[in-house]
Protein backbone atom coordinates (compact mmCIF):
# COMPACT_ATOMS: atom_id res chain seq x y z
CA UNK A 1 -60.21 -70.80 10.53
CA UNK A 2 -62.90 -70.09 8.09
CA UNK A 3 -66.55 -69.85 9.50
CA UNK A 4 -70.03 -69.57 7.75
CA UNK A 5 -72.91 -69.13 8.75
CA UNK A 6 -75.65 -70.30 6.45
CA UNK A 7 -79.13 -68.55 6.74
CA UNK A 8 -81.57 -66.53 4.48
CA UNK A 9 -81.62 -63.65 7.20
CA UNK A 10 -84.52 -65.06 9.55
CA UNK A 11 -84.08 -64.46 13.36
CA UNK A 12 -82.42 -67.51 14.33
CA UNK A 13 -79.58 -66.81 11.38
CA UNK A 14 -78.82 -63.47 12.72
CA UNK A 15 -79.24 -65.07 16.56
CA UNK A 16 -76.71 -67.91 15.70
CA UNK A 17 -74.76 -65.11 13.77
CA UNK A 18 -74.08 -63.12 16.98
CA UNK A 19 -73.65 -65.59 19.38
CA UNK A 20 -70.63 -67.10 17.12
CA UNK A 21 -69.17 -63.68 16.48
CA UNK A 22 -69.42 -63.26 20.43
CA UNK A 23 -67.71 -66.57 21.03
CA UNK A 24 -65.12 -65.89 18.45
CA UNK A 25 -64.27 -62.35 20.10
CA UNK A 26 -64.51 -63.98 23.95
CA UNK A 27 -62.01 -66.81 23.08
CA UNK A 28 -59.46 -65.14 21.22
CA UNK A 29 -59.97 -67.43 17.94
CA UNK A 30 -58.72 -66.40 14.61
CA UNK A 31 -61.50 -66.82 12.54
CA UNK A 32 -62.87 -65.36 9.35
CA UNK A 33 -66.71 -64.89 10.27
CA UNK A 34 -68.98 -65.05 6.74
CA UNK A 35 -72.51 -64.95 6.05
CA UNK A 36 -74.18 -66.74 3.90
CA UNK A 37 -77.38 -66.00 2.46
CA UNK A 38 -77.99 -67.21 -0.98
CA UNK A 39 -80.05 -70.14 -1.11
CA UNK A 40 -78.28 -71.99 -3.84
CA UNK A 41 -75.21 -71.36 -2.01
CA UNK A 42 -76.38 -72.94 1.24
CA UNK A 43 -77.69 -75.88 -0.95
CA UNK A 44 -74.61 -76.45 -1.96
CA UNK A 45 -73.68 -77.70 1.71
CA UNK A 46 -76.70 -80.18 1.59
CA UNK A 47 -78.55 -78.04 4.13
CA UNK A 48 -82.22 -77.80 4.12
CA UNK A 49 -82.67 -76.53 7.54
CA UNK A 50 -81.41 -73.26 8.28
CA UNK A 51 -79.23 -71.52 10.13
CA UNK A 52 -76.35 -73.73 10.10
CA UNK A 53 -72.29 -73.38 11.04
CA UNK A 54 -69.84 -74.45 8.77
CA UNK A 55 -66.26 -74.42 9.77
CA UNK A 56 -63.41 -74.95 7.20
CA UNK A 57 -65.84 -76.37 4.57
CA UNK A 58 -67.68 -78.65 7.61
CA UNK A 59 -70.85 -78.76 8.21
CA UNK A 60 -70.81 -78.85 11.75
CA UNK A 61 -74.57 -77.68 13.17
CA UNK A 62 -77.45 -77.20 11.14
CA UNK A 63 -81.30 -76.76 11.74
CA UNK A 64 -81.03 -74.95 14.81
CA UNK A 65 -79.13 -72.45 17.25
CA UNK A 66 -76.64 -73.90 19.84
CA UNK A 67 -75.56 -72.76 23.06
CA UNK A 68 -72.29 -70.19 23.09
CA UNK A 69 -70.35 -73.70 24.77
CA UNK A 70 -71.40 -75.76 21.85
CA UNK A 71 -69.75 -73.65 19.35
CA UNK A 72 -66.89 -73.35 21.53
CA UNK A 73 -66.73 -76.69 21.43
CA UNK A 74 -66.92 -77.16 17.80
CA UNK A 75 -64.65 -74.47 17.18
CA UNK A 76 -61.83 -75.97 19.62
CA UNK A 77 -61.61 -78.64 17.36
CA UNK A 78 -59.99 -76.38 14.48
């Protein structure tokens, strides 16, 4: 699975950064972990609120930072 995280570098980018690479690492998924930081990129997703997870091309969460168990969940899905 493909993951993204869309942010310009602020705190809450790099927070939901970690806690996906942590949940990634915990459950054993095989996932490709990217950052994304350029702003015409992360337009591109029709986000305007940063930090957001993409998974395969999915906009999945955006605007804020979830809990570790809702990104397992999201990522359970794929």
């Amino acid at each position: 699975m493909e993951v993204k995280i869309l942010g310009t570098g602020c705190p809450k980018c790099k927070n939901l950064e970690k806690i996906t690479r942590d949940v990634v690492e915990s459950n054993g998924y095989d996932a490709t972990i990217t950052k994304v930081t350029d702003i015409v990129e992360i337009m591109k997703y029709g986000v305007m609120s940063t930090p957001a997870l993409v998974v395969n091309e999915n906009v999945e969460i955006k605007g804020r930072v979830p809990s570790a168990d809702e990104i397992n969940e999201v990522l359970k899905k794929y």
